[in-house]
Structure formats: structure tokens, C-alpha cells
N, C-alpha and C. Protein backbone atom coordinates (compact mmCIF):
# COMPACT_ATOMS: atom_id res chain seq x y z
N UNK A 1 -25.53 -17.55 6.14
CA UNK A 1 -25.15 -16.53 5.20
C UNK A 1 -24.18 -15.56 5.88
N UNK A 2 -23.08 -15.18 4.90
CA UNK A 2 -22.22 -14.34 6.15
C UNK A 2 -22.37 -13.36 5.53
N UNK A 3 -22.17 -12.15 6.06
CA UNK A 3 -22.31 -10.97 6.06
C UNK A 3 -20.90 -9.80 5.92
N UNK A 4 -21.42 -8.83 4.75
CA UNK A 4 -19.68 -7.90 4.58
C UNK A 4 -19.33 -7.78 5.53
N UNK A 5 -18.02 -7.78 5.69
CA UNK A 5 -17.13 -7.17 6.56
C UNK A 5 -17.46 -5.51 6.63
N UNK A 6 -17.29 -5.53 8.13
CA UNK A 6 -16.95 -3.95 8.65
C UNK A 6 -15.72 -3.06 7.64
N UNK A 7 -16.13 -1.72 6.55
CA UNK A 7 -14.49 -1.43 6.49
C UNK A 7 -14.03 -0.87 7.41
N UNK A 8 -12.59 -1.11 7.96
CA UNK A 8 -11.83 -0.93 8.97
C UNK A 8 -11.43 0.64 8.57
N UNK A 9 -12.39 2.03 8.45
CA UNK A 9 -11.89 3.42 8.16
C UNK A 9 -10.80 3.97 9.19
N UNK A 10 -10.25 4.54 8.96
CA UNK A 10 -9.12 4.97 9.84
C UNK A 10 -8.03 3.93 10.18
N UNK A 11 -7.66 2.81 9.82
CA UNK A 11 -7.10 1.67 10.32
C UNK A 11 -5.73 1.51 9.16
N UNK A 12 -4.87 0.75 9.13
CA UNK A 12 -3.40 0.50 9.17
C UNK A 12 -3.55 -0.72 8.25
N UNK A 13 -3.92 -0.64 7.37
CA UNK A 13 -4.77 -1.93 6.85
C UNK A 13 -3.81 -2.74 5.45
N UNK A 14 -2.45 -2.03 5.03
CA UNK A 14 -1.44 -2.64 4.59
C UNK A 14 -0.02 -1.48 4.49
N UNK A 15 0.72 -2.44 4.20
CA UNK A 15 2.08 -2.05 4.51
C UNK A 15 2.96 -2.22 3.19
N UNK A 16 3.74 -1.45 2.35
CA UNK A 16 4.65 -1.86 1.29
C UNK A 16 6.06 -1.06 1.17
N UNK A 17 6.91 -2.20 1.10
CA UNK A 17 8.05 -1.19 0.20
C UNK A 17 8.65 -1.33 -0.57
N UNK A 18 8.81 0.33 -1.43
CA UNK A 18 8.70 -0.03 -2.93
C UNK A 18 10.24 0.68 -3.34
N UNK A 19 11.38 -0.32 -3.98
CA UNK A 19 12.54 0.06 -3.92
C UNK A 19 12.90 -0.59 -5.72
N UNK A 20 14.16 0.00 -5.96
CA UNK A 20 14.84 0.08 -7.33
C UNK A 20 15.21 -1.43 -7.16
N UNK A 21 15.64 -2.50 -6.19
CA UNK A 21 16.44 -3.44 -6.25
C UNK A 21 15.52 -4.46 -5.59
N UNK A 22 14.30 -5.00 -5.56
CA UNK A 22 13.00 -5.36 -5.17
C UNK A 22 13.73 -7.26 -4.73
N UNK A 23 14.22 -7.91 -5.28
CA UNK A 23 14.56 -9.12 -5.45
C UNK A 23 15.49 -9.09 -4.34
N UNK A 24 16.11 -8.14 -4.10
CA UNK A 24 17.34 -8.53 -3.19
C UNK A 24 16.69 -8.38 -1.89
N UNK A 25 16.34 -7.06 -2.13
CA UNK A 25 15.39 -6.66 -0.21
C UNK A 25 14.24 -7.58 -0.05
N UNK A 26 13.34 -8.29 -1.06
CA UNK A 26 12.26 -9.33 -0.95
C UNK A 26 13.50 -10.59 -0.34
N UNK A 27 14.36 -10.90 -1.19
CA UNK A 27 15.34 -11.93 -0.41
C UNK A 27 15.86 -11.40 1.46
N UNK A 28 16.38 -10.37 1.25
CA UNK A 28 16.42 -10.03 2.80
C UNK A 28 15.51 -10.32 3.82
N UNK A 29 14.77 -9.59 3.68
CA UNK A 29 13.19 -9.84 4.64
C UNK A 29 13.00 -11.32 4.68
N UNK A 30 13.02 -12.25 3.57
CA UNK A 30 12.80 -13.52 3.81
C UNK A 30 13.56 -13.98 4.64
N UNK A 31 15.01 -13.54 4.45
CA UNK A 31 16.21 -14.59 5.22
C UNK A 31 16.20 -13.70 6.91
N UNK A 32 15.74 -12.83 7.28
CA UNK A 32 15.53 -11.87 8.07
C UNK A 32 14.70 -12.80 8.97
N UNK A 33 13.69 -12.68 8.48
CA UNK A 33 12.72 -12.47 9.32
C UNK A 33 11.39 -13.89 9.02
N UNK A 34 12.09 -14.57 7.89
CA UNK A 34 11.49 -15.75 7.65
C UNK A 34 9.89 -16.00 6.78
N UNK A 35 9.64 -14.47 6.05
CA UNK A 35 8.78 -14.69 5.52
C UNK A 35 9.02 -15.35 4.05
N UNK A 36 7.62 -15.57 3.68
CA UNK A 36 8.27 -16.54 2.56
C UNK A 36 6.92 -15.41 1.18
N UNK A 37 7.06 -15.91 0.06
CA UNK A 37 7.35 -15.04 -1.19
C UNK A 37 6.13 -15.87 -2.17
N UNK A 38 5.56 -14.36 -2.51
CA UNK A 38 4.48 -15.01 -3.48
C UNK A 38 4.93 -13.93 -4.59
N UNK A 39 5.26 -14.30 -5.89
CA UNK A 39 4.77 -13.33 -6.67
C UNK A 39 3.37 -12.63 -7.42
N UNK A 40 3.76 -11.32 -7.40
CA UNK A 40 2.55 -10.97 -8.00
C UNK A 40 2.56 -10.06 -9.57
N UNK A 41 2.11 -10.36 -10.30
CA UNK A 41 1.88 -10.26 -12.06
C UNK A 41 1.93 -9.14 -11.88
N UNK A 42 2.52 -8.11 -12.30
CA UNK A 42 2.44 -6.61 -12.65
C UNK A 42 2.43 -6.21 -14.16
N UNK A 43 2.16 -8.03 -14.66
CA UNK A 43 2.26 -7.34 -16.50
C UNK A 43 3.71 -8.02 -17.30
N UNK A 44 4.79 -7.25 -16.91
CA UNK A 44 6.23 -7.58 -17.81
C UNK A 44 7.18 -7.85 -16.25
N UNK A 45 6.58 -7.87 -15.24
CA UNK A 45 7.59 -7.95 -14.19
C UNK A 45 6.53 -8.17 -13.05
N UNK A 46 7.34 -8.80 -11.84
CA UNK A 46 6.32 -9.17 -10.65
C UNK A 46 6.72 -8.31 -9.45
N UNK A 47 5.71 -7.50 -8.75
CA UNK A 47 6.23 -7.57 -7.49
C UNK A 47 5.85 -8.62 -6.32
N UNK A 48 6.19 -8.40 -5.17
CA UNK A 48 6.20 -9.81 -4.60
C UNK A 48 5.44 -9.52 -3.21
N UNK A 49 4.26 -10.67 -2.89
CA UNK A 49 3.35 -10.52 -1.47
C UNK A 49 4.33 -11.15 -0.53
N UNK A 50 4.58 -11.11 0.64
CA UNK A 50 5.37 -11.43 1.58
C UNK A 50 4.58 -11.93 2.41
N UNK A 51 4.44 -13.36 2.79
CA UNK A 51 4.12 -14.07 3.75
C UNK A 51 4.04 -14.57 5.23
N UNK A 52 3.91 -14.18 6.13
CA UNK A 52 4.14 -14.76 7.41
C UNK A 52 4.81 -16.21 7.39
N UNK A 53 5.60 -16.96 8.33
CA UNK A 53 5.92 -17.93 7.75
C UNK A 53 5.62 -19.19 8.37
N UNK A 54 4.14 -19.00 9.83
CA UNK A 54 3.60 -20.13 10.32
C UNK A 54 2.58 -19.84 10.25
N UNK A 55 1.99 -19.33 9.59
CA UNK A 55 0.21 -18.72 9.29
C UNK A 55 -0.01 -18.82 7.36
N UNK A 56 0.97 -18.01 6.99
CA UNK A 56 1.14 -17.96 5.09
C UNK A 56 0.40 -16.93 4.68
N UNK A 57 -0.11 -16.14 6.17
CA UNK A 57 -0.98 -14.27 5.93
C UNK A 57 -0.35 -14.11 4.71
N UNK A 58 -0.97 -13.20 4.16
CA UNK A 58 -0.04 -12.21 3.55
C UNK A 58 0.26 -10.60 4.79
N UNK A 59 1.16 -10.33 4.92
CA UNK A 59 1.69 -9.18 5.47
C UNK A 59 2.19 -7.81 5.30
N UNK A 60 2.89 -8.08 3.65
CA UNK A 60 3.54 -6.87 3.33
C UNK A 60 3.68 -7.12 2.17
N UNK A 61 3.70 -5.96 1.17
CA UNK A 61 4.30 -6.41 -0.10
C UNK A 61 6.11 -5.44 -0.29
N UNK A 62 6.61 -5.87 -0.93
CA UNK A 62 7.56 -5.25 -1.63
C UNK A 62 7.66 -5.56 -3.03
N UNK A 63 8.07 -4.25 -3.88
CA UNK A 63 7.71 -3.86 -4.65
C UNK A 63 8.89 -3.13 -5.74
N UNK A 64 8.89 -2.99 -6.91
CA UNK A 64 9.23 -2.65 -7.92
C UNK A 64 9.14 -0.85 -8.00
N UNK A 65 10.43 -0.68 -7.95
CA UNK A 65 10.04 1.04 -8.43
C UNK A 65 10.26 1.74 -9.77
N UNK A 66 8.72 0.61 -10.34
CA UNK A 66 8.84 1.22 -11.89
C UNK A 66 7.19 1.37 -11.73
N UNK A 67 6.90 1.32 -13.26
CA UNK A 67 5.55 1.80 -13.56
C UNK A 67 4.67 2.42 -12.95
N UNK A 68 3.32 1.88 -12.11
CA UNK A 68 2.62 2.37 -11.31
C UNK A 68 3.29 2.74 -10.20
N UNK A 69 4.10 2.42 -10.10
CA UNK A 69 4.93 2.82 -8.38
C UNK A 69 6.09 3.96 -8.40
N UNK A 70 6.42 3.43 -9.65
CA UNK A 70 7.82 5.20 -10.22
C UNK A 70 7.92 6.03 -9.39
N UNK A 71 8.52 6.14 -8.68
CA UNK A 71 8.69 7.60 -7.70
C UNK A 71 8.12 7.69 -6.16
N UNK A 72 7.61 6.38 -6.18
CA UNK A 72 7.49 6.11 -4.48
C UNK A 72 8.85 6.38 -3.74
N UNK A 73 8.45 6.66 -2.90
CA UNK A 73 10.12 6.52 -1.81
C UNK A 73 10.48 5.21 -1.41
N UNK A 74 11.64 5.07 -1.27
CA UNK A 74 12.44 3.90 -0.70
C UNK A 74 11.79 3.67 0.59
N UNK A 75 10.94 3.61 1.10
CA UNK A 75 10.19 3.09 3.09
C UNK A 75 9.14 2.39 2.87
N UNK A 76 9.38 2.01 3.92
CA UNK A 76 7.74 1.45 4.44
C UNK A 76 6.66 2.36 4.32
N UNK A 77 5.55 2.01 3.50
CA UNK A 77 4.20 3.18 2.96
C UNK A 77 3.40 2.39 3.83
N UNK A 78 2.60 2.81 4.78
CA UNK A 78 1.86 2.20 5.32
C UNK A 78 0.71 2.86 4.29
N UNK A 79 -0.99 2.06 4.55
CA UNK A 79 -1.63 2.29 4.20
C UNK A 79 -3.44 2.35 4.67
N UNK A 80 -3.55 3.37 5.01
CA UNK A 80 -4.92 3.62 5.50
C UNK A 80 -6.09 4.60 5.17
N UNK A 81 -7.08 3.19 5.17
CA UNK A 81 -7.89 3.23 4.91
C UNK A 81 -8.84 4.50 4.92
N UNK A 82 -9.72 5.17 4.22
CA UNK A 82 -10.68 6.20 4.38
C UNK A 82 -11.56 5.79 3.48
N UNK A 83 -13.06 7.04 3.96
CA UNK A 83 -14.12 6.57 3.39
C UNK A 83 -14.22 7.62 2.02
N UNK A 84 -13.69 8.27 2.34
CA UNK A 84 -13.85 9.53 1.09
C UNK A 84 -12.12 10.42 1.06
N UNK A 85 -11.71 9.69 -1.07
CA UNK A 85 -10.25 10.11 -0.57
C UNK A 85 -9.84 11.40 -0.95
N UNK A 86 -10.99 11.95 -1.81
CA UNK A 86 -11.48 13.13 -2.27
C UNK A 86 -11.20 13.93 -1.20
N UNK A 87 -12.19 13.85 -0.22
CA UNK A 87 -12.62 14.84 1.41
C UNK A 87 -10.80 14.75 2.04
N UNK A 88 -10.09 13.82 2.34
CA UNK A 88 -9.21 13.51 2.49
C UNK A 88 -7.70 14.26 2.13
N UNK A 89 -7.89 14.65 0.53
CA UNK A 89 -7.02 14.96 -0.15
C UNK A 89 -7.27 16.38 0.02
N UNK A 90 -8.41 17.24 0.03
CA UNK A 90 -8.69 18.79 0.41
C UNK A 90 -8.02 18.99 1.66
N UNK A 91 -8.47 17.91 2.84
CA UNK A 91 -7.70 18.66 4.18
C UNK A 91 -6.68 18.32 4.04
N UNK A 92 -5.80 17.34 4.09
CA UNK A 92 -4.71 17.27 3.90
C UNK A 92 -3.80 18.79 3.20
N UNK A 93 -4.58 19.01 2.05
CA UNK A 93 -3.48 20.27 1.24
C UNK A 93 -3.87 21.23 1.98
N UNK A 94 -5.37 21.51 2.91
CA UNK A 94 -5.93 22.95 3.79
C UNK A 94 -4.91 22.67 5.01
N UNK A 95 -4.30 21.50 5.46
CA UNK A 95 -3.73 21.43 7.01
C UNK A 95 -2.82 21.47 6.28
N UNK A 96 -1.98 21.95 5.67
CA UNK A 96 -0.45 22.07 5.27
C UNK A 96 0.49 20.86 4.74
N UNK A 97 -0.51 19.90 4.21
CA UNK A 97 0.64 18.79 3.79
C UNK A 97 0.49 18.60 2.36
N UNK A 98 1.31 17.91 1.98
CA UNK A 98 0.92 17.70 0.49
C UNK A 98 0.56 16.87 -0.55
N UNK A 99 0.48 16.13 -1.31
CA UNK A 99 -0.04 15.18 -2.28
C UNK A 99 0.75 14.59 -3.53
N UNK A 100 1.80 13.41 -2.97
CA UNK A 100 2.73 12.99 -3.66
C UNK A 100 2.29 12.25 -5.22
N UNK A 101 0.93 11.54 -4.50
CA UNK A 101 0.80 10.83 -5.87
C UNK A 101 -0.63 11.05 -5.60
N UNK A 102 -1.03 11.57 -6.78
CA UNK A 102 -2.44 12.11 -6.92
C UNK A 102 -3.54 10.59 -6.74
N UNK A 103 -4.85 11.04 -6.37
CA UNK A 103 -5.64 9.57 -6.36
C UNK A 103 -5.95 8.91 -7.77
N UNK A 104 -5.54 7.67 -7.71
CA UNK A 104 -5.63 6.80 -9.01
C UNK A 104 -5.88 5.17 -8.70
N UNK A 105 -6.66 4.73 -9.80
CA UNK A 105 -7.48 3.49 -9.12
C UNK A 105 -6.56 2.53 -9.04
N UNK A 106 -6.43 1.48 -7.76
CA UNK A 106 -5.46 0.41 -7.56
C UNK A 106 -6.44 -0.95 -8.07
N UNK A 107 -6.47 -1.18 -9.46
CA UNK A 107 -7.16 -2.26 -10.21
C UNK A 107 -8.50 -1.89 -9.84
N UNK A 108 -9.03 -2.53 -9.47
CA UNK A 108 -10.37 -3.11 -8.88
C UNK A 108 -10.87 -2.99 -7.39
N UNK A 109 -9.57 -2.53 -6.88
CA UNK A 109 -9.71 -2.95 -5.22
C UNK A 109 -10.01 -1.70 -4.55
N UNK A 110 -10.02 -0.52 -5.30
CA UNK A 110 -10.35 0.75 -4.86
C UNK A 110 -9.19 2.11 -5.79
N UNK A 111 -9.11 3.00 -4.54
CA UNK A 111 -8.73 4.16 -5.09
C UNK A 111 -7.56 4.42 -3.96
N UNK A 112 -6.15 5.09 -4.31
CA UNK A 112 -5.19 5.30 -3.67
C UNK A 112 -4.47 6.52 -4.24
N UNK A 113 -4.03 7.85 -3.05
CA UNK A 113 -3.11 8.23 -3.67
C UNK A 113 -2.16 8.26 -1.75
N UNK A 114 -0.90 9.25 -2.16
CA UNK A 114 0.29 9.09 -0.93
C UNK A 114 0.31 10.83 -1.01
N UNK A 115 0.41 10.83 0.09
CA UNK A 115 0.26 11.91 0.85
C UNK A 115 1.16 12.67 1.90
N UNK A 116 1.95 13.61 1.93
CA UNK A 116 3.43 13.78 2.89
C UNK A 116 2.40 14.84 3.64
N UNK A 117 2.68 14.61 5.26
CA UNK A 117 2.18 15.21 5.72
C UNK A 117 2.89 16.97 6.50
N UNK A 118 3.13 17.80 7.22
CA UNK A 118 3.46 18.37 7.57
C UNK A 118 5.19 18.51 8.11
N UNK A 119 5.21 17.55 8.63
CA UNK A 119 6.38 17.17 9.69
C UNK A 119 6.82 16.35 8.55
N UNK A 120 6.44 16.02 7.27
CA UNK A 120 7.37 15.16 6.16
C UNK A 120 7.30 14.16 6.09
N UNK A 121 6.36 13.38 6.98
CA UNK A 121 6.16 11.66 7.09
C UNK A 121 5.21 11.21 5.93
N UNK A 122 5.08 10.48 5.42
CA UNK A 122 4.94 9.75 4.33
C UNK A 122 3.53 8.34 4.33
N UNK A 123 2.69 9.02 3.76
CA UNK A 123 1.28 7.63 4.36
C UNK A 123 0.34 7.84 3.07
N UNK A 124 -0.05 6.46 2.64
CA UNK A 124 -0.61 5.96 1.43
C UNK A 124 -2.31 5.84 2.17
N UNK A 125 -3.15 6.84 1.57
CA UNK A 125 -4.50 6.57 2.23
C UNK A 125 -5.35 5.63 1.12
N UNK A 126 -6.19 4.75 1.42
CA UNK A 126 -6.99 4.06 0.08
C UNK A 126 -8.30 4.02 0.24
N UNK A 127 -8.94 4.10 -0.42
CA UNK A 127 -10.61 3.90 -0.22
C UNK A 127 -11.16 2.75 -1.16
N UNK A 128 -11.73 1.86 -0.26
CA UNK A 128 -11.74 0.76 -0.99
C UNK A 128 -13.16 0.47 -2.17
N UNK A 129 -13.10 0.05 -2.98
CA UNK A 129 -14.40 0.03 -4.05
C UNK A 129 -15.57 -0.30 -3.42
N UNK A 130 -16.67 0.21 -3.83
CA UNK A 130 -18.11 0.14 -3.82
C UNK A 130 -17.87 -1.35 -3.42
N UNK A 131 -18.45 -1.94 -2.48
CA UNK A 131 -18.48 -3.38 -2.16
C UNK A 131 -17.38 -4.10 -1.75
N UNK A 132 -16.36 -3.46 -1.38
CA UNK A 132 -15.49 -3.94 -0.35
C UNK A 132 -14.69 -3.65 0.50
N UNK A 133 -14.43 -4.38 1.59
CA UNK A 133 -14.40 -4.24 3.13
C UNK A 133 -12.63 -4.04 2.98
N UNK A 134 -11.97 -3.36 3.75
CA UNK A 134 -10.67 -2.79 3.78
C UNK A 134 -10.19 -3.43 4.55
């Protein structure tokens, strides 16, 4: 019988970037760097999982800057993990940073909002749902 995974709190646990022209920079990175391309259903349009290209990980997504994503910045959002995004989102605004995209549920897989910190750097924290490992 195997047993949940540890969630990885505090950890680096995905990576996305979410741009106006998604097809061309998903083509770049592929011809770049050799990953290869899964799409993913967003409804009326896909964004796309990015693959390692001697393993078939998934690694990164890039992404569409419409709907749920509207107003992300053009970079790399890294994304890490916490246990409480509530507790999270208070210090963050008490230590001087601020709260780009308020917390809102990412499907099923938990809760996410993005967060600019002091010095202006840019990090997507997520807390993952009741019953699963990050």
C-alpha cells in the first residue's frame, strides 16, 4: 500500500509563463531547448504543458494571457507551495509587499493567488487541496 506523499511546503514546486503570443514562445522553448508539447483544455483555447524531452516530465507550462490568467506578467511565475495561503497573504501585505491576484481556486488542485514582493519580484504561492501532496 503506498502512502501520500510528503507536501513539499516551502518548495519551488512549478514554473509558468504566461504571455499574449503563447504558440510562438511554446514553439521557441521547444526548438530551444527541445522540450516537446502537450496541450492543455482551457475550455475555447489550450494552454500548453512543456515536456522534458528524454524523460516526457512535465516541467513548465506556458500559457495564454487571457481568462484566468489576464494580467499575469510576461515571466517566469514560479510557484510555491504553502500550507495556509490565507496566513501567507496577511504577512506578505504586514511585510510590505503586495497581492497581484487575489487567492482563487486552481480547479481542483488547490488554491493560488501571485504576490509582488518588496524589492518587486514576482512569486505565485499555492496551497494544495485537502488530500494532495504538492
Amino acid at each position: 500500500m503506498s502512502t501520500p506523499e510528503t507536501p513539499r511546503y516551502g518548495s519551488i514546486i512549478w514554473t509558468d509563463l504566461t504571455v499574449p503570443n503563447a504558440e510562438e514562445i511554446r514553439d521557441f522553448y521547444s526548438r530551444v531547448v527541445g522540450w516537446t508539447i502537450m496541450p492543455v483544455s482551457m475550455g475555447s483555447y489550450a494552454d500548453f504543458q512543456m515536456n522534458a524531452p528524454t524523460t516526457g516530465e512535465s516541467v513548465a507550462g506556458i500559457c495564454h494571457s487571457r481568462g484566468v490568467n489576464a494580467g499575469l506578467p510576461p515571466q517566469w511565475l514560479v510557484y510555491i507551495s504553502v500550507e495556509d495561503i490565507d496566513g501567507c497573504v496577511q504577512r506578505c501585505k504586514e511585510l510590505g509587499g503586495s497581492i497581484l491576484v487575489e487567492p482563487r481556486p486552481m480547479g481542483t488542485h488547490g488554491t493560488f493567488c501571485v504576490i509582488k514582493d518588496p524589492a518587486g519580484a514576482v512569486a505565485a504561492l499555492f496551497c494544495p487541496a485537502l488530500g494532495q501532496a504538492s
